[in-house]
N, C-alpha and C. Protein backbone atom coordinates (compact mmCIF):
# COMPACT_ATOMS: atom_id res chain seq x y z
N UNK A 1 -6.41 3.35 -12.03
CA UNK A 1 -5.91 2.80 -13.25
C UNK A 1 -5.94 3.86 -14.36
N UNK A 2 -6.65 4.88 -14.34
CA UNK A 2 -6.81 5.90 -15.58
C UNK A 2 -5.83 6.96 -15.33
N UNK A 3 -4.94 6.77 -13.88
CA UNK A 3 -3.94 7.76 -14.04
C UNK A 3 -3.06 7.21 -13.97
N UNK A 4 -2.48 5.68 -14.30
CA UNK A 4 -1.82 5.28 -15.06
C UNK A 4 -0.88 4.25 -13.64
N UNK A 5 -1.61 4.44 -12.59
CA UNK A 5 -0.88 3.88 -11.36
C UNK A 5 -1.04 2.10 -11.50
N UNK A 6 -1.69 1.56 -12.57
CA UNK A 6 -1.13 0.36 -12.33
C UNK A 6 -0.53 -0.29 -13.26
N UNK A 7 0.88 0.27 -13.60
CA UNK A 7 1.66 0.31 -14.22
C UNK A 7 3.34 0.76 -14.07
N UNK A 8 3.84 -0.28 -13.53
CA UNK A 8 5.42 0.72 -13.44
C UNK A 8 5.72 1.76 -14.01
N UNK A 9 7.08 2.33 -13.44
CA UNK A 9 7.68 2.78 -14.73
C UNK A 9 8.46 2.55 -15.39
N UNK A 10 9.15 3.10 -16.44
CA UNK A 10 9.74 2.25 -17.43
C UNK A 10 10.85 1.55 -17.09
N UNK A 11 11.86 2.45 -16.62
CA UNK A 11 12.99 2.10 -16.09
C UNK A 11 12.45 0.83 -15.05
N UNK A 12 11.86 1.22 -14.49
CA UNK A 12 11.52 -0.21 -12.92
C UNK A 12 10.84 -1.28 -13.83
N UNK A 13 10.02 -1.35 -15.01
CA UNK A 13 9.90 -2.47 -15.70
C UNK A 13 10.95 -2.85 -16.81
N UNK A 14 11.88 -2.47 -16.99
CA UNK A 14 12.92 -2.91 -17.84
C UNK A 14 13.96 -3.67 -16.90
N UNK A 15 14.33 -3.14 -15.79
CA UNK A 15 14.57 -3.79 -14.48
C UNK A 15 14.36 -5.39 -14.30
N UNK A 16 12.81 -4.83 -14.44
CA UNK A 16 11.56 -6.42 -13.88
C UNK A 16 12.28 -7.40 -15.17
N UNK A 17 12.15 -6.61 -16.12
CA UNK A 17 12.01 -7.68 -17.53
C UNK A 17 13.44 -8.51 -17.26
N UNK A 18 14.35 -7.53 -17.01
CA UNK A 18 15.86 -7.87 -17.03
C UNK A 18 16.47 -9.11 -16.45
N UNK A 19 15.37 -9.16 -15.44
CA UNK A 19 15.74 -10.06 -14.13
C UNK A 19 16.65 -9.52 -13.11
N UNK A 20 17.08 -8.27 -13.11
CA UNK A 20 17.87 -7.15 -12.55
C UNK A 20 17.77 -7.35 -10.42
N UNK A 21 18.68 -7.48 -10.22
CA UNK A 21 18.32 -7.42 -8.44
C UNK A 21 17.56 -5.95 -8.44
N UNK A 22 16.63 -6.09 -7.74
CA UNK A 22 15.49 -4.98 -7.34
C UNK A 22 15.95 -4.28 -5.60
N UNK A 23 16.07 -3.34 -5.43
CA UNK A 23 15.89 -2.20 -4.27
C UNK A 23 15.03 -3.05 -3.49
N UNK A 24 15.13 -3.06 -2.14
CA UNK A 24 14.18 -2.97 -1.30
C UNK A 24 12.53 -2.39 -1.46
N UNK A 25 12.65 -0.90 -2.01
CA UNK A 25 12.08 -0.04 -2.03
C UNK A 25 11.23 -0.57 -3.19
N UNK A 26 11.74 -0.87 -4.65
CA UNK A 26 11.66 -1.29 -5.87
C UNK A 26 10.78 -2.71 -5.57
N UNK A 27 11.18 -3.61 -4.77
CA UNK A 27 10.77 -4.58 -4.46
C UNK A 27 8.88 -4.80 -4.01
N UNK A 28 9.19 -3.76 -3.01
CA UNK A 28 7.61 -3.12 -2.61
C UNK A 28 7.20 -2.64 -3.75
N UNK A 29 7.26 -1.77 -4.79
CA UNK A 29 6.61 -1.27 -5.67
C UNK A 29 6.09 -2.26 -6.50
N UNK A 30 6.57 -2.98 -7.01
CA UNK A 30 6.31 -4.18 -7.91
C UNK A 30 5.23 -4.92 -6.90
N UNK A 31 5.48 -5.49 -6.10
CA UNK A 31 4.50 -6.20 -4.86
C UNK A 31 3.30 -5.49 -5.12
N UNK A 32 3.44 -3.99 -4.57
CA UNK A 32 2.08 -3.52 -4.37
C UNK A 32 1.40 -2.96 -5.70
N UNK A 33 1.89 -3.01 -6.65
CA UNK A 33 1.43 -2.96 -8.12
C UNK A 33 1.15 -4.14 -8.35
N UNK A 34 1.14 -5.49 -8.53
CA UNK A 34 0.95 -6.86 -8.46
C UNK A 34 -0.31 -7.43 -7.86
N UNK A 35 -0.73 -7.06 -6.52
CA UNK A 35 -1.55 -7.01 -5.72
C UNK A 35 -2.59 -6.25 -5.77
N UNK A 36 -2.56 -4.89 -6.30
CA UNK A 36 -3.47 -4.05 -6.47
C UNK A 36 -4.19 -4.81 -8.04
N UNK A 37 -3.42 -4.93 -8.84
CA UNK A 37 -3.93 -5.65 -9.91
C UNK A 37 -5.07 -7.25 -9.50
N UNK A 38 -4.44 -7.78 -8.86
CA UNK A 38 -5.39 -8.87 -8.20
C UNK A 38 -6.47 -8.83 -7.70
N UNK A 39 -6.33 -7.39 -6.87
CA UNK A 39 -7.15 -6.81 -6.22
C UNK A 39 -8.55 -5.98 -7.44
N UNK A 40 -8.27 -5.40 -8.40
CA UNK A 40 -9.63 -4.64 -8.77
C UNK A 40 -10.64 -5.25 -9.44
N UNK A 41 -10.67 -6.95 -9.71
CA UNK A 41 -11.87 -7.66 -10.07
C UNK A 41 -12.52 -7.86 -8.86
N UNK A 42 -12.32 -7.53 -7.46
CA UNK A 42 -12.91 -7.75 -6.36
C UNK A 42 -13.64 -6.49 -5.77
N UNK A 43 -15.03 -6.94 -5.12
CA UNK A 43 -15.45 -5.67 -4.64
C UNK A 43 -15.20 -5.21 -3.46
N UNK A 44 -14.93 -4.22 -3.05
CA UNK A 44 -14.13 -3.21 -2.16
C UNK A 44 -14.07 -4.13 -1.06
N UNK A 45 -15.33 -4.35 -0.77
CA UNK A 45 -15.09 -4.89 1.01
C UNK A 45 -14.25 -6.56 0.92
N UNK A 46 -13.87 -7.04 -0.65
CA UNK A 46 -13.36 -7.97 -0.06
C UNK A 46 -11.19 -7.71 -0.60
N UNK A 47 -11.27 -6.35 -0.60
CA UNK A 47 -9.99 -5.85 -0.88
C UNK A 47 -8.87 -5.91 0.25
N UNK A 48 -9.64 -6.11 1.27
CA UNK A 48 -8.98 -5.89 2.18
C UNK A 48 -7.23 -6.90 2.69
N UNK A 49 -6.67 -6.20 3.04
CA UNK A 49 -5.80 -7.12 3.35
C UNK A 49 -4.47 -6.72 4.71
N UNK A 50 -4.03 -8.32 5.31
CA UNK A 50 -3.86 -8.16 6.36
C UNK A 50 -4.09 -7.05 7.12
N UNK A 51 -3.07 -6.10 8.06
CA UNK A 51 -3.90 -5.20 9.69
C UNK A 51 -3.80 -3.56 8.66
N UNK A 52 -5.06 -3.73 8.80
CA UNK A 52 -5.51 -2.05 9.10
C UNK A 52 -5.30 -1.16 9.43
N UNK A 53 -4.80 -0.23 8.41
CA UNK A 53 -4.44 1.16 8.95
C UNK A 53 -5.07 1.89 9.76
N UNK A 54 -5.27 2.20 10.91
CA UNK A 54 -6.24 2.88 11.68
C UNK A 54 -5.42 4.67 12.34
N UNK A 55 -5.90 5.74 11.40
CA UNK A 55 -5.79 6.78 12.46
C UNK A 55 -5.90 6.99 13.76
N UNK A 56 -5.22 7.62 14.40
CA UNK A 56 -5.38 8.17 15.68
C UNK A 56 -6.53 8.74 15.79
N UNK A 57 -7.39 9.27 15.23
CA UNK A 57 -8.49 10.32 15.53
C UNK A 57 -9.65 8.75 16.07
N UNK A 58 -9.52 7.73 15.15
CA UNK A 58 -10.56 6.94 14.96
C UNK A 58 -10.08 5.71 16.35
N UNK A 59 -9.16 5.80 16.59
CA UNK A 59 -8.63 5.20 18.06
C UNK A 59 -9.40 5.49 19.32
N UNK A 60 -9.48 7.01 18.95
CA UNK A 60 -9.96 7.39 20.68
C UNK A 60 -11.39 6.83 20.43
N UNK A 61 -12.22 7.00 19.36
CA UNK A 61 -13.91 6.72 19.36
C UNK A 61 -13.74 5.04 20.29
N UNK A 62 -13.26 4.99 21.80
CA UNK A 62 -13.21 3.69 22.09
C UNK A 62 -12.46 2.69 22.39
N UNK A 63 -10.92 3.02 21.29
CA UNK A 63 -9.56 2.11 21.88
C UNK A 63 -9.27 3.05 22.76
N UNK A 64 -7.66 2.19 22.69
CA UNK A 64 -7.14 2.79 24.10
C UNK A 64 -7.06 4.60 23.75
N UNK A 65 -6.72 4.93 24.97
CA UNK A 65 -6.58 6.80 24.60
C UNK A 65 -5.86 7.07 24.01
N UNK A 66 -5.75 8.32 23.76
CA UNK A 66 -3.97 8.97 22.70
C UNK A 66 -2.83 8.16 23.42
N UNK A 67 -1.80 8.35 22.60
CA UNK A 67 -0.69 8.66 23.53
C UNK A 67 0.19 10.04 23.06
N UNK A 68 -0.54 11.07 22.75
CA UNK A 68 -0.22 12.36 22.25
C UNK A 68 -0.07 12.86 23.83
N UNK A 69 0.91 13.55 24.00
CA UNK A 69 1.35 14.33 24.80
C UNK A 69 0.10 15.47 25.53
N UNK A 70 0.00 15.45 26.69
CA UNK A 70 -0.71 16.82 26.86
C UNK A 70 -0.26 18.13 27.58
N UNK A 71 -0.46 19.40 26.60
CA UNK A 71 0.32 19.94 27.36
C UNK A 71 -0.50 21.16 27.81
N UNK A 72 -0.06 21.56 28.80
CA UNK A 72 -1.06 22.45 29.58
C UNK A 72 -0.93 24.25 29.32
């Protein structure tokens, strides 16, 4: 919030204000600016929401194996 990320920008909130059809793209931004706002009276562990981003590195500790290529 102190670098100013929960906050559109101008143009995309003059848009919002307008009632303007929104981008796909535009659409998500507003969403996930909306949500994140909902989100920071809550403490971290209950931020969570729907499936989890999970790296590949943190897969192998146990899921299934890579499916990175191996090459010899």
């Amino acid at each position: 919030m102190a670098a100013g990320y929960d906050k559109l920008p101008a143009d995309l909130q003059a848009k919002v204000d307008a009632g303007a059809d929104l981008t796909e793209d535009e659409e998500e931004r507003v969403r996930g600016i909306k949500e994140m706002l909902e989100d920071v009276p809550k403490a971290p562990e209950d931020r969570k929401r729907g499936i989890l981003f999970v790296e590949r590195h943190d897969e192998r500790k146990g899921g299934p194996p890579s499916k990175k290529r191996k090459t010899k």
